[in-house]
PDB file of N, CA and C in Angstrom:
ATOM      1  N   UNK A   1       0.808  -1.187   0.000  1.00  0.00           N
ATOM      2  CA  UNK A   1       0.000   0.000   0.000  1.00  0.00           C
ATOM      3  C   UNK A   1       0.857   1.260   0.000  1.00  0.00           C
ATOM      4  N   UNK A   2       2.115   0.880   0.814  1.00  0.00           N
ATOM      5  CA  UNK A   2       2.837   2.207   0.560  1.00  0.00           C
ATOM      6  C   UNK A   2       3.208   2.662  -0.626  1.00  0.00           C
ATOM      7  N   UNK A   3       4.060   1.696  -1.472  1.00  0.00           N
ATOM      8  CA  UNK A   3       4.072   1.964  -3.103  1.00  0.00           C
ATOM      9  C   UNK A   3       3.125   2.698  -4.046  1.00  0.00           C
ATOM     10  N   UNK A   4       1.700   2.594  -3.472  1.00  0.00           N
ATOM     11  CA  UNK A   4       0.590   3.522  -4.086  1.00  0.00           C
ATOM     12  C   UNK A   4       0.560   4.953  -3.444  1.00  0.00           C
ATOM     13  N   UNK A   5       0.548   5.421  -1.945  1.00  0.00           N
ATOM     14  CA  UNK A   5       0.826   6.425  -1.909  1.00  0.00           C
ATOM     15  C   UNK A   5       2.035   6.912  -2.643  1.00  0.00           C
ATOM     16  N   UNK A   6       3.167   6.553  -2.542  1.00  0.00           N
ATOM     17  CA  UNK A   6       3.972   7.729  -2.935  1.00  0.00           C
ATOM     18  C   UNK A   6       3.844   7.530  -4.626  1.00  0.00           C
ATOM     19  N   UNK A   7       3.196   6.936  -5.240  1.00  0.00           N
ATOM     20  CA  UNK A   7       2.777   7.209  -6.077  1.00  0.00           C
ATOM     21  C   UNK A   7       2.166   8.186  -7.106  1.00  0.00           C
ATOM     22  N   UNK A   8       1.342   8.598  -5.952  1.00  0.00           N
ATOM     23  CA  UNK A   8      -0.315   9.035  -5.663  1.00  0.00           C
ATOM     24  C   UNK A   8       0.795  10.931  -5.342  1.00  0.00           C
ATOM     25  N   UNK A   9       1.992  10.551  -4.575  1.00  0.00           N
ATOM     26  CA  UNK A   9       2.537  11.669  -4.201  1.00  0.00           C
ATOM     27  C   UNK A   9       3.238  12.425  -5.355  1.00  0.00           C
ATOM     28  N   UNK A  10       3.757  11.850  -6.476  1.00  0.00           N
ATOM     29  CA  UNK A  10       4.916  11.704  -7.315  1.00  0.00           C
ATOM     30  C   UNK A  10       4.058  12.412  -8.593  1.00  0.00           C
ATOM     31  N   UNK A  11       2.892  11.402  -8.529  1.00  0.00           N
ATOM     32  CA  UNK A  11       2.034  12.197  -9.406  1.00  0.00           C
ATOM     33  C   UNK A  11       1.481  13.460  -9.340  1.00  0.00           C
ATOM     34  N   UNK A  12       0.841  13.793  -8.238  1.00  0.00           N
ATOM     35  CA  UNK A  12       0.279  15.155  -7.026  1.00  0.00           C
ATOM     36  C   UNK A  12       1.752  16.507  -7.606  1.00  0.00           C
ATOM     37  N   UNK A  13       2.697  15.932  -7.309  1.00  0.00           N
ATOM     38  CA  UNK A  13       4.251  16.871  -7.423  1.00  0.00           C
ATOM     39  C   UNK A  13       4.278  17.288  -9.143  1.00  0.00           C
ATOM     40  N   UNK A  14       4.178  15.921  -9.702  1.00  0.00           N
ATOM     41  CA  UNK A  14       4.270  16.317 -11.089  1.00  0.00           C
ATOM     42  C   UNK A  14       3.108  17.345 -11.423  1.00  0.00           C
ATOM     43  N   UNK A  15       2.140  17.228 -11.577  1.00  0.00           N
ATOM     44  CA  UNK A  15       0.949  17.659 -12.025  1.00  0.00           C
ATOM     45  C   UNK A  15       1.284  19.395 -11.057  1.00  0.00           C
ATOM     46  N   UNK A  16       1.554  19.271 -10.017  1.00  0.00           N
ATOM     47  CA  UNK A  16       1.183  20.653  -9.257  1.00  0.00           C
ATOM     48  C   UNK A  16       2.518  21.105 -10.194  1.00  0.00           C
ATOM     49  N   UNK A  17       3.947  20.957 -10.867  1.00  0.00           N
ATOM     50  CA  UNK A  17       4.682  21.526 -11.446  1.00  0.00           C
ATOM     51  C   UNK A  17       4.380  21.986 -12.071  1.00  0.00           C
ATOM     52  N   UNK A  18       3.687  21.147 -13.373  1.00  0.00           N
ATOM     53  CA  UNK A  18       3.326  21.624 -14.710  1.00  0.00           C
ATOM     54  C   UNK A  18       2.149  22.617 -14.724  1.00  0.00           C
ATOM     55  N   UNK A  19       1.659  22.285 -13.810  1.00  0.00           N
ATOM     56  CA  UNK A  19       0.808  23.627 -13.274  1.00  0.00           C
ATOM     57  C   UNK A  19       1.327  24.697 -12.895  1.00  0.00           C
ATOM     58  N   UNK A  20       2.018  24.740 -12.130  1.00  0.00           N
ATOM     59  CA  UNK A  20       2.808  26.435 -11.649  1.00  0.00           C
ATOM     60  C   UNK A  20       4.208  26.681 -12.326  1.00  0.00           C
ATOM     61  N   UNK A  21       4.507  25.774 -13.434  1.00  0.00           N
ATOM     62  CA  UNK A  21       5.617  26.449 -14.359  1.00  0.00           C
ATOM     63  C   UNK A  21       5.440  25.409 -15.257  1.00  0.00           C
ATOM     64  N   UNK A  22       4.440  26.050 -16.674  1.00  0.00           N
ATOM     65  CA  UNK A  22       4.550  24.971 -17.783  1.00  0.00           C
ATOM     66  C   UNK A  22       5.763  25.197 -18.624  1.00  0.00           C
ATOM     67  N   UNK A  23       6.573  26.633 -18.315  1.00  0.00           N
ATOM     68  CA  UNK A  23       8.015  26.657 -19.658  1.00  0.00           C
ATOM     69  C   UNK A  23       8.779  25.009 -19.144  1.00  0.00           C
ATOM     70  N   UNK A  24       8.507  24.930 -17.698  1.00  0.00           N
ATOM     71  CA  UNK A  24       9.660  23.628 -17.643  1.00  0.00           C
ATOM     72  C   UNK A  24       8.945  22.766 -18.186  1.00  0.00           C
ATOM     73  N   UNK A  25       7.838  22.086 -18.333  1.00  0.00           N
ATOM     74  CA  UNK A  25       6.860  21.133 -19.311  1.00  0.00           C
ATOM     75  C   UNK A  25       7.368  21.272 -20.832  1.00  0.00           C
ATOM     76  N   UNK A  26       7.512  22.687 -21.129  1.00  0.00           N
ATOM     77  CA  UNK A  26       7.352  22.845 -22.525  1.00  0.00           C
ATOM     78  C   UNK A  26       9.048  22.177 -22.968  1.00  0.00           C
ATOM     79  N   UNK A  27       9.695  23.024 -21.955  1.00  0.00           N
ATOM     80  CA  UNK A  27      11.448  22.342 -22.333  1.00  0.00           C
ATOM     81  C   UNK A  27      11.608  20.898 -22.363  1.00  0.00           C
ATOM     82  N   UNK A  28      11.107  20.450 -21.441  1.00  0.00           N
ATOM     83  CA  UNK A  28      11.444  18.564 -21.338  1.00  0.00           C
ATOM     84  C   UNK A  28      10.425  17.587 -22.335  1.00  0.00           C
ATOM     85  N   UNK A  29       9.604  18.643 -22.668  1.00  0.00           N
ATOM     86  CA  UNK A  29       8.624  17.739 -24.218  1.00  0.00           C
ATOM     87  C   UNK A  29       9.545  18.125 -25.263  1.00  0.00           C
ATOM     88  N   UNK A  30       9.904  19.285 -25.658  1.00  0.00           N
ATOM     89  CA  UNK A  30      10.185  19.900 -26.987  1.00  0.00           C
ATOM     90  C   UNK A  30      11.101  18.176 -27.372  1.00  0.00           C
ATOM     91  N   UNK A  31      12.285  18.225 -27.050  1.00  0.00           N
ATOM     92  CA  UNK A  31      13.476  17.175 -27.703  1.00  0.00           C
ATOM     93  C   UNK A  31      12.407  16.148 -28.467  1.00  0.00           C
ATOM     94  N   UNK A  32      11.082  15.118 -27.333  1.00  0.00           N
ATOM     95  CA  UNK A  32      10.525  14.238 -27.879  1.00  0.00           C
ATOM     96  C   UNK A  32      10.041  14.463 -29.064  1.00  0.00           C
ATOM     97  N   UNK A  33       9.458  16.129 -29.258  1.00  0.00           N
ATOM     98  CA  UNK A  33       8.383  16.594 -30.022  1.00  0.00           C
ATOM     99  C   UNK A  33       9.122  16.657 -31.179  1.00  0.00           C
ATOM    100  N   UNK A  34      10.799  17.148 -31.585  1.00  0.00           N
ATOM    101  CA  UNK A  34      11.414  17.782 -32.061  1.00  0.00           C
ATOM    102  C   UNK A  34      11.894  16.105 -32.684  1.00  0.00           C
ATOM    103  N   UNK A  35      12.026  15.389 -32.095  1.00  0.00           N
ATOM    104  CA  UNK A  35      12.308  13.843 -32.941  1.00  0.00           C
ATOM    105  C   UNK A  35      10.994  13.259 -34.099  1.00  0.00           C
ATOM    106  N   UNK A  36      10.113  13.027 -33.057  1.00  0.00           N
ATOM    107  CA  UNK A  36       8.897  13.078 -33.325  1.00  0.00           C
ATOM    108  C   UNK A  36       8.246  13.692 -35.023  1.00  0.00           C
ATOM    109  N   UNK A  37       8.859  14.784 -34.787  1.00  0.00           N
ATOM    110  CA  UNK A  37       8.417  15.710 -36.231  1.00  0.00           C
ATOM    111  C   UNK A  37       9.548  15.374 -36.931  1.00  0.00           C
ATOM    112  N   UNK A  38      11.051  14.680 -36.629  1.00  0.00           N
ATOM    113  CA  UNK A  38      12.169  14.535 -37.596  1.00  0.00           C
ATOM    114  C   UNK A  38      11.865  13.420 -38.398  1.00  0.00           C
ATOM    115  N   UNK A  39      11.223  12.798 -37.665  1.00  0.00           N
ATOM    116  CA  UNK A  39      10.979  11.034 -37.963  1.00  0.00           C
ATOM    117  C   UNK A  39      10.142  11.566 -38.968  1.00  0.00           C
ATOM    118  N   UNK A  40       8.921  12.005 -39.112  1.00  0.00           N
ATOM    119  CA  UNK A  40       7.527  11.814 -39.313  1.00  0.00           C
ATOM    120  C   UNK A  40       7.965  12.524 -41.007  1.00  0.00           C
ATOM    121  N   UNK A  41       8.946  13.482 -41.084  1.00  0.00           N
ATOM    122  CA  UNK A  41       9.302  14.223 -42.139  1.00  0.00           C
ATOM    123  C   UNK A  41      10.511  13.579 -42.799  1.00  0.00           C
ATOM    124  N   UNK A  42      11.904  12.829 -42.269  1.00  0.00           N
ATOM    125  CA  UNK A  42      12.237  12.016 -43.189  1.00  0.00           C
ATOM    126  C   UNK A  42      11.896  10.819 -43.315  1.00  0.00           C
ATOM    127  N   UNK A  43      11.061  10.012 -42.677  1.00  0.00           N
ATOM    128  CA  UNK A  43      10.954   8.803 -43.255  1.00  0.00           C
ATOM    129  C   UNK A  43       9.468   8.445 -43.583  1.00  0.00           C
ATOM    130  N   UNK A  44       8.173   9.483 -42.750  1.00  0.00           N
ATOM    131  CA  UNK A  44       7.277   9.001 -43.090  1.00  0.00           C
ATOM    132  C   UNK A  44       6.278   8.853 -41.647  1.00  0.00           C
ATOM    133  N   UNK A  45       4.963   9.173 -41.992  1.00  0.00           N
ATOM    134  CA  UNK A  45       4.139   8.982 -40.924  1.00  0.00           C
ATOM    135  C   UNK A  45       3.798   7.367 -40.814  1.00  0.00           C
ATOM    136  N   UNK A  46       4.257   6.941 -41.060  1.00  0.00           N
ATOM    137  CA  UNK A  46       4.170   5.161 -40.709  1.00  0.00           C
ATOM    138  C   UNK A  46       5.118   4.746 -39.581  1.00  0.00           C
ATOM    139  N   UNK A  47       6.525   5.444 -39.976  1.00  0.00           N
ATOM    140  CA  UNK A  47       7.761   5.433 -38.879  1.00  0.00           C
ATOM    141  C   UNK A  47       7.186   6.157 -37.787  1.00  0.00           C
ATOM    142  N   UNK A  48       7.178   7.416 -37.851  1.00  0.00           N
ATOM    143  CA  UNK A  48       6.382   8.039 -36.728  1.00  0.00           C
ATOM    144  C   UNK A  48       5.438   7.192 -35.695  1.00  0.00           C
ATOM    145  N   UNK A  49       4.535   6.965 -36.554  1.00  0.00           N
ATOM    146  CA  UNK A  49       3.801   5.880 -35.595  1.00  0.00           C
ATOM    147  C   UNK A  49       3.935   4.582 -34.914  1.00  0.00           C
ATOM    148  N   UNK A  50       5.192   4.426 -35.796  1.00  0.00           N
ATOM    149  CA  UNK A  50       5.613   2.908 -35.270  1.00  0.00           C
ATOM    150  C   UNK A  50       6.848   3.435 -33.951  1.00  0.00           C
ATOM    151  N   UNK A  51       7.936   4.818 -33.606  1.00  0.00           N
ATOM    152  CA  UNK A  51       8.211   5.208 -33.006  1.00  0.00           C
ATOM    153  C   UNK A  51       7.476   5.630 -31.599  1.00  0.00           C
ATOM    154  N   UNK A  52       6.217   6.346 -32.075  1.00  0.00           N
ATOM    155  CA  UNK A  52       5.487   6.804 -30.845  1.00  0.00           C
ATOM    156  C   UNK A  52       4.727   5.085 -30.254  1.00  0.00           C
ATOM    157  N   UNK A  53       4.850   3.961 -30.708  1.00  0.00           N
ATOM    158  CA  UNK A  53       4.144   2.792 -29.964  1.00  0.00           C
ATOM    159  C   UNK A  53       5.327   2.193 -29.299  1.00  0.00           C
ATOM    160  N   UNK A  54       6.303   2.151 -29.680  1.00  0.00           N
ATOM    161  CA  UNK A  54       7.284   1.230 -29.739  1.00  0.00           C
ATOM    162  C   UNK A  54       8.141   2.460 -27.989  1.00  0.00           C
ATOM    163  N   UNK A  55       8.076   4.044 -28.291  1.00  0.00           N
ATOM    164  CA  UNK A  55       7.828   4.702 -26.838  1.00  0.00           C
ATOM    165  C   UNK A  55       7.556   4.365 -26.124  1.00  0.00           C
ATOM    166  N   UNK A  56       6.132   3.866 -26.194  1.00  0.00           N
ATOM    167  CA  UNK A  56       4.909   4.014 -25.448  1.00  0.00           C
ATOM    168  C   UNK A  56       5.529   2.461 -24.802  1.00  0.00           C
ATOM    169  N   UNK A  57       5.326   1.112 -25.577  1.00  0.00           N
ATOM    170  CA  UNK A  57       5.703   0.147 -24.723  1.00  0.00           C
ATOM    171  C   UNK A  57       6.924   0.057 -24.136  1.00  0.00           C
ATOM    172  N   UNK A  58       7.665   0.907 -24.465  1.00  0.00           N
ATOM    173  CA  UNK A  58       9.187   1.116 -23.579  1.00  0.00           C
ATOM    174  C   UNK A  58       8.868   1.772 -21.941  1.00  0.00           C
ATOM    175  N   UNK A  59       7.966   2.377 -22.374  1.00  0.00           N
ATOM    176  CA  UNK A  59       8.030   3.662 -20.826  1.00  0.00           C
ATOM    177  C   UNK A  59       7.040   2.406 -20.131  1.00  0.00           C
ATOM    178  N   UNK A  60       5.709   2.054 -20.769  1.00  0.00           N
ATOM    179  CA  UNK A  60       4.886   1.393 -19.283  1.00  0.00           C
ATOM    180  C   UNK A  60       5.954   0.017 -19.061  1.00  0.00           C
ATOM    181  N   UNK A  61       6.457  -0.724 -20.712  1.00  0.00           N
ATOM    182  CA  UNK A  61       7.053  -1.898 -19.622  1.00  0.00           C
ATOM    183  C   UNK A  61       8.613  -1.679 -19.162  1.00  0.00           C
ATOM    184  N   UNK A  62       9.183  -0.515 -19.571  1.00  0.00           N
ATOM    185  CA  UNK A  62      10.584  -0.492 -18.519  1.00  0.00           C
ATOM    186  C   UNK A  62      10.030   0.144 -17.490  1.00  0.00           C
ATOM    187  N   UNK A  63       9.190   0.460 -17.401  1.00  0.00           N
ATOM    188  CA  UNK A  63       8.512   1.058 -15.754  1.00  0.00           C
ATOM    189  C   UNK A  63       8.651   0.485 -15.217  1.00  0.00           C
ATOM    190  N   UNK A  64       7.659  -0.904 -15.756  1.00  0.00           N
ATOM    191  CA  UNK A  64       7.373  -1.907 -14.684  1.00  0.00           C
ATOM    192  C   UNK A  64       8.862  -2.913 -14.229  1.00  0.00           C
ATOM    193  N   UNK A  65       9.979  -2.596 -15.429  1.00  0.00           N
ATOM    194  CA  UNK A  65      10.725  -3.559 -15.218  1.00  0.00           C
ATOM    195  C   UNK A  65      11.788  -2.703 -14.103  1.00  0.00           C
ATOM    196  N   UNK A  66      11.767  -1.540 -13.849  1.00  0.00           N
ATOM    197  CA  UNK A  66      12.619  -0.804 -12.916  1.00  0.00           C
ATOM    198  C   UNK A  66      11.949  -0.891 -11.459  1.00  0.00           C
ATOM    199  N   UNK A  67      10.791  -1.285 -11.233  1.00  0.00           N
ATOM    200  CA  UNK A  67      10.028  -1.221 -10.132  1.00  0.00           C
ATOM    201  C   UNK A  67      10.222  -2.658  -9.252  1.00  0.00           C
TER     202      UNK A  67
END
């Protein structure tokens, strides 16, 4: 149960950041955003999409695999 609070805390911290200073939000997205649009323009919105999934299962399952 403790693992869910500080969870619950981590999230609370994040969210109250990006709330009271989104330039730091905007700086730590841009790089993703800035690949994101490199991909999508030389190779193709197919790569793009296969980049933003292939993200996506990196972050929830190396999450889970760092936990």
């Amino acid at each position: 149960m403790m693992a869910k609070e500080i969870d619950r805390v981590r999230a609370r911290s994040a969210w109250a950041t990006v709330k009271e200073s989104p330039v730091i939000t905007v700086i730590a997205v841009t790089p993703i955003v800035v690949v994101f649009g490199l991909v999508w323009w030389l190779i193709g919105g197919w790569a793009a999409f296969l980049l933003l999934v292939l993200l996506g299962a990196g972050a929830v399952f190396g999450g889970k695999l760092l936990r």
